[in-house]
C-alpha atoms as a PDB file:
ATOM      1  CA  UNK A   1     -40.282 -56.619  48.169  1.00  0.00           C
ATOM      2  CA  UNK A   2     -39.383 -53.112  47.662  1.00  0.00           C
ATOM      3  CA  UNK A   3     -35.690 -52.225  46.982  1.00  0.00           C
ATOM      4  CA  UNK A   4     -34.204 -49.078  48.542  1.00  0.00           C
ATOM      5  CA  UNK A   5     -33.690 -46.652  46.005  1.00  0.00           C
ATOM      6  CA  UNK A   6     -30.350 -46.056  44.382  1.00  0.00           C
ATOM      7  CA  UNK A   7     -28.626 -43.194  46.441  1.00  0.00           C
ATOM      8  CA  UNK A   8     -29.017 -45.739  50.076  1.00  0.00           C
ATOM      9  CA  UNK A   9     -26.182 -46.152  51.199  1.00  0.00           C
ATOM     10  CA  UNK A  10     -27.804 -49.691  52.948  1.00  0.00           C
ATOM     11  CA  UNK A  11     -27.517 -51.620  49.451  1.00  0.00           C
ATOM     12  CA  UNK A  12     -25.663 -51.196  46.007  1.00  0.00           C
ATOM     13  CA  UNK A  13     -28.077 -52.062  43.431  1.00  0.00           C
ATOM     14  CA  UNK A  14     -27.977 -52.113  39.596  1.00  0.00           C
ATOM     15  CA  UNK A  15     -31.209 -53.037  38.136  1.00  0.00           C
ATOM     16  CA  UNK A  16     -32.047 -56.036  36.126  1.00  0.00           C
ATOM     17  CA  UNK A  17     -32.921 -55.585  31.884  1.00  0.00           C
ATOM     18  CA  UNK A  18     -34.355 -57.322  29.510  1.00  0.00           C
ATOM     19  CA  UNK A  19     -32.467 -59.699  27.806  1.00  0.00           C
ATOM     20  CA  UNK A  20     -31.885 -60.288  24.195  1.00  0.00           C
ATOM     21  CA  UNK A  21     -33.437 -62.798  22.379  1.00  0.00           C
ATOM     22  CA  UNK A  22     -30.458 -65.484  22.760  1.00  0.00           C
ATOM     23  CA  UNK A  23     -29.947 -69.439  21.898  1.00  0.00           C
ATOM     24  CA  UNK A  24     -27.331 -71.945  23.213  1.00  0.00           C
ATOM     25  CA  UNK A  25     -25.816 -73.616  20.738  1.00  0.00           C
ATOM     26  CA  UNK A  26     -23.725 -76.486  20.738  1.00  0.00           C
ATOM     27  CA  UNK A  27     -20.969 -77.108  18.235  1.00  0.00           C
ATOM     28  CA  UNK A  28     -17.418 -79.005  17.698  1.00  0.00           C
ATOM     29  CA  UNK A  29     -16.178 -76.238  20.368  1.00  0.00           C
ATOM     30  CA  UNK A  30     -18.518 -76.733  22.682  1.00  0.00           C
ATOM     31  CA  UNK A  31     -20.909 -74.382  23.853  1.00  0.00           C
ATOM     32  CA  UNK A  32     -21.813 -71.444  22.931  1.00  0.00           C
ATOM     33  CA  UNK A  33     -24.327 -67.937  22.467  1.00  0.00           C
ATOM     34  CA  UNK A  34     -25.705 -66.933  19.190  1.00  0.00           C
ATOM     35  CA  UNK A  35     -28.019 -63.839  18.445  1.00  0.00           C
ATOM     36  CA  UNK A  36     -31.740 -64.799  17.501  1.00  0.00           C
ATOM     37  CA  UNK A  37     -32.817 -60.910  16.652  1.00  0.00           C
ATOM     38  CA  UNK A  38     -30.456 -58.500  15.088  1.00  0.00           C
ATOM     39  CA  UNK A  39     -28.416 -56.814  18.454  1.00  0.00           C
ATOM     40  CA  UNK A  40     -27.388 -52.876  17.765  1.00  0.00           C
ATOM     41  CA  UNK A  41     -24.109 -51.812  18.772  1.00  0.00           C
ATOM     42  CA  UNK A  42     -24.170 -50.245  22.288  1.00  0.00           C
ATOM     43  CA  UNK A  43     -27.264 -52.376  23.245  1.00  0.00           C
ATOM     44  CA  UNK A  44     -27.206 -53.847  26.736  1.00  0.00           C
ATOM     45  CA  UNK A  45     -27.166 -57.512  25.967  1.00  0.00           C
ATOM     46  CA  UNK A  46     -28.226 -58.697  29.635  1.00  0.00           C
ATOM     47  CA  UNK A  47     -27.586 -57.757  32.905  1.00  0.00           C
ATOM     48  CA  UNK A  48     -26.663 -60.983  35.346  1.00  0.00           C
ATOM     49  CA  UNK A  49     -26.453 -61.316  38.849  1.00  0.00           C
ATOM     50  CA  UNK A  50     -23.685 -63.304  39.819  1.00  0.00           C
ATOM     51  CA  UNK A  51     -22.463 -65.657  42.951  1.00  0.00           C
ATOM     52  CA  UNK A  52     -18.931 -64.834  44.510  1.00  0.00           C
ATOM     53  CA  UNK A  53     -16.348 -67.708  44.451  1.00  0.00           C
ATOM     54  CA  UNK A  54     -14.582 -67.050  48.031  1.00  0.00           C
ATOM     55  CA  UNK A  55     -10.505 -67.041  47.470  1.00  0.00           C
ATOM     56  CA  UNK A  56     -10.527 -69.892  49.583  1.00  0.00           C
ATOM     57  CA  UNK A  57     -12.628 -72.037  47.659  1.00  0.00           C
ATOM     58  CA  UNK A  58     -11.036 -71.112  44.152  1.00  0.00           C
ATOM     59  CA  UNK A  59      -8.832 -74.129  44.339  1.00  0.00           C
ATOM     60  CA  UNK A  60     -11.675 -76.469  44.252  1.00  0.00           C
ATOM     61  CA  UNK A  61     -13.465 -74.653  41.739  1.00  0.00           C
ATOM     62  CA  UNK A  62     -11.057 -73.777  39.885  1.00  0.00           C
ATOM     63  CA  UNK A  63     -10.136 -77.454  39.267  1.00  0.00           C
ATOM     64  CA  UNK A  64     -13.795 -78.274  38.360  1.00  0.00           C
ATOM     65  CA  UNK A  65     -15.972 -77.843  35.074  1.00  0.00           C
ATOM     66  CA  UNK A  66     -17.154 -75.089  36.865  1.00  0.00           C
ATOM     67  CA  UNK A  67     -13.653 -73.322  36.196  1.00  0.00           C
ATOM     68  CA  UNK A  68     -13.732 -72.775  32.748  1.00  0.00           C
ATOM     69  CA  UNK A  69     -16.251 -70.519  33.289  1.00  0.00           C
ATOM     70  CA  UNK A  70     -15.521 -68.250  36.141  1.00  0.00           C
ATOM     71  CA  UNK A  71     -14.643 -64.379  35.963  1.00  0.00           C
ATOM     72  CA  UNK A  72     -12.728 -62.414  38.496  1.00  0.00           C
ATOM     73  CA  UNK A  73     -14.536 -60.525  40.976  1.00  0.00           C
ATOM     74  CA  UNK A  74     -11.849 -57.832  41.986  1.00  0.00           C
ATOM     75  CA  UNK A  75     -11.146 -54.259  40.827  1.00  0.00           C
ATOM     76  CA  UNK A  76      -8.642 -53.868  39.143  1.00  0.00           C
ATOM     77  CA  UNK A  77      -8.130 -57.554  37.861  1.00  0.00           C
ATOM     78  CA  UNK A  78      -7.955 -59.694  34.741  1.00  0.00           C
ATOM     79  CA  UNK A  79      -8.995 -62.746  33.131  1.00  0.00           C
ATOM     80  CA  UNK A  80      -5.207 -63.351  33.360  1.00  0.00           C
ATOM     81  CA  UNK A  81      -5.760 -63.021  36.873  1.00  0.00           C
ATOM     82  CA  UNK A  82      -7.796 -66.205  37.467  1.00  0.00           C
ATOM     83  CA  UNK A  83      -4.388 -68.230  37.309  1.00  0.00           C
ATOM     84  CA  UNK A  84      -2.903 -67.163  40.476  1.00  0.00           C
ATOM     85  CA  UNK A  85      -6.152 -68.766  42.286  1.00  0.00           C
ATOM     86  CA  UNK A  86      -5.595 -65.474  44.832  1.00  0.00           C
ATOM     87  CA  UNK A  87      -8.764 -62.895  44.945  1.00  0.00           C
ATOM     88  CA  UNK A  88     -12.563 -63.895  44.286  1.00  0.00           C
ATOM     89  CA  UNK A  89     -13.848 -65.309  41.244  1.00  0.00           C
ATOM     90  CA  UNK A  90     -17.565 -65.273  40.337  1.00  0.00           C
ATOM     91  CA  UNK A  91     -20.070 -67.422  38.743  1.00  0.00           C
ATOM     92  CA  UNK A  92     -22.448 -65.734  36.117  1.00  0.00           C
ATOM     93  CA  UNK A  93     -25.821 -66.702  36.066  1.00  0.00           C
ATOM     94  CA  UNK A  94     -26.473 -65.997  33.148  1.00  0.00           C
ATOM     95  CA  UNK A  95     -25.492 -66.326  29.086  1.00  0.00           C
ATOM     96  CA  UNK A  96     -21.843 -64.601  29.606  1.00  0.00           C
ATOM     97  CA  UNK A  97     -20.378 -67.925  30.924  1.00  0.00           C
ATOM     98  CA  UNK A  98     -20.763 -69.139  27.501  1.00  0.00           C
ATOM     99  CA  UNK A  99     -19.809 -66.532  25.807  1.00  0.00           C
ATOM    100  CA  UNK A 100     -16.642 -67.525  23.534  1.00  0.00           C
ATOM    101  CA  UNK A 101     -13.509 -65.758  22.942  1.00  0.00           C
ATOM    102  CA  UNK A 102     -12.459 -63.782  19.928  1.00  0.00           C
ATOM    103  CA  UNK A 103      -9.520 -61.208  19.316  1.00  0.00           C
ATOM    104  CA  UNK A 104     -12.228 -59.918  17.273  1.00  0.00           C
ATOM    105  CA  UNK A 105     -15.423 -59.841  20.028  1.00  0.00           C
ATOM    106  CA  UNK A 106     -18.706 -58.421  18.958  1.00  0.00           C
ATOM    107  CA  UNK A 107     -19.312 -57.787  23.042  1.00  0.00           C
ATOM    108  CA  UNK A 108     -17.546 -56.487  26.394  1.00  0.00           C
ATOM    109  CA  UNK A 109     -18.117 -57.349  29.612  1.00  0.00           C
ATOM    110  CA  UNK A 110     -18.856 -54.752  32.531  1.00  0.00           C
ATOM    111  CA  UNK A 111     -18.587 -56.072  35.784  1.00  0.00           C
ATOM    112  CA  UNK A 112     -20.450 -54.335  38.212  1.00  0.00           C
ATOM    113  CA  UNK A 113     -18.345 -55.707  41.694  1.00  0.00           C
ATOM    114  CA  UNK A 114     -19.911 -54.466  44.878  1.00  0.00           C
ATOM    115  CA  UNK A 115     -23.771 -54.852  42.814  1.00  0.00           C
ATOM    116  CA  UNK A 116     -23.074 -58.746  41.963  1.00  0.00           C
ATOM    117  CA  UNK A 117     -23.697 -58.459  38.399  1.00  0.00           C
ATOM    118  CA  UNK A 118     -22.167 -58.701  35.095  1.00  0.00           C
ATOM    119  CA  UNK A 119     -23.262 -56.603  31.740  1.00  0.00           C
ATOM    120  CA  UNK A 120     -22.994 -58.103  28.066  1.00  0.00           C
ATOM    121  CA  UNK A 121     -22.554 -54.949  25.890  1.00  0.00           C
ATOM    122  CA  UNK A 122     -22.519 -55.006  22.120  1.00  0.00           C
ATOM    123  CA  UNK A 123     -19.711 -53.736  20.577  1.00  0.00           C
ATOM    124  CA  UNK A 124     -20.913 -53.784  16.914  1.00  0.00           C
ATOM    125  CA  UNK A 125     -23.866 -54.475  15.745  1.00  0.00           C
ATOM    126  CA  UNK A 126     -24.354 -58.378  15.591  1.00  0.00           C
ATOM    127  CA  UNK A 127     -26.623 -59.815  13.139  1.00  0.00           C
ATOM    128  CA  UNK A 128     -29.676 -62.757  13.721  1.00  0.00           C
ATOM    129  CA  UNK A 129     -27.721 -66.458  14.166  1.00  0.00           C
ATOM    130  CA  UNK A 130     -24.037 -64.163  14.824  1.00  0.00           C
ATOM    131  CA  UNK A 131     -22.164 -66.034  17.801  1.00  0.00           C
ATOM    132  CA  UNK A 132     -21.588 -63.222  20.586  1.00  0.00           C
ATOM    133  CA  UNK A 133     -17.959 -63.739  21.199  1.00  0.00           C
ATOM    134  CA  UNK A 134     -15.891 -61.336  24.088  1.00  0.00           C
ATOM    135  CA  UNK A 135     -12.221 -61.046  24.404  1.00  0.00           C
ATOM    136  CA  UNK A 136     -11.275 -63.460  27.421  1.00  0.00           C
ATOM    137  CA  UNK A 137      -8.179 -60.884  28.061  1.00  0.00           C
ATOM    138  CA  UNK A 138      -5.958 -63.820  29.320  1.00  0.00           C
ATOM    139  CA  UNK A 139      -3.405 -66.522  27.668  1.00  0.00           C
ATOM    140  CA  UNK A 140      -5.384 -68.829  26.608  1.00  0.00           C
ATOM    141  CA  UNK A 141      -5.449 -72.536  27.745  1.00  0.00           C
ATOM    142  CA  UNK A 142      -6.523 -73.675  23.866  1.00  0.00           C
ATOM    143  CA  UNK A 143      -5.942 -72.801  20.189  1.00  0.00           C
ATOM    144  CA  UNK A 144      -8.817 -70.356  19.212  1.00  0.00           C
ATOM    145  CA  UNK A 145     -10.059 -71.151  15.960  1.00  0.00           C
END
């Protein structure tokens, strides 16, 4: 299937990278996302689509596991955002839902809205078995270690 190229007006695309080299790993915090190769800072990490979490549904969601692990989908908007339940959220399908928080991250999110996707860009350069951590930008519902 061909896509229309990137000026159409008939579709917004961004278009898919290689990933990283990545590993879940599974620890006394739970999940998370550690480097396998060394990452350089600036690098596109991935690029994920992601699925759109209707306002109307965010109740229900939002009360599942499926929660913890949601972004919001609307310019101009927060992770501190996600606890008014108003506005779409979005699933990630990809490594950035387990990406753990640090005031300190190694990586930033870029979410691309209208495309459905989500970047993971280094901020530093992140070394082989480094945990990719992000900054959730919200008050968080647990003591970060």
């Amino acid at each position: 299937m061909a896509l229309p190229p990137e000026s159409s007006s008939a579709a917004i695309t961004v278009a898919s990278a290689g990933s990283m080299p990545l590993r879940v790993i599974t620890g006394d915090s739970g999940r998370g996302v550690v480097a396998i190769e060394p990452i350089s800072s600036g690098t596109l990490i991935e690029r994920a689509p992601a699925v759109i979490v209707p306002e109307e549904d965010r109740a229900a969601v939002d009360a599942s596991s499926v929660g913890m692990h949601i972004f919001m989908w609307e310019h101009g908007t927060t992770g501190e955002d996600l606890y008014s339940q108003r506005g779409r959220a979005a699933v990630v399908l990809g490594f950035a839902s387990l990406i753990n928080h640090s005031a300190d991250p190694n990586c930033r999110h870029v979410r691309h809205i209208e495309a459905l996707a989500l970047d993971t860009i280094a901020l530093r350069d992140i070394s082989p078995g480094e945990e990719l951590t992000f900054d959730y930008g919200m008050t968080l519902w647990f003591t970060p270690r």
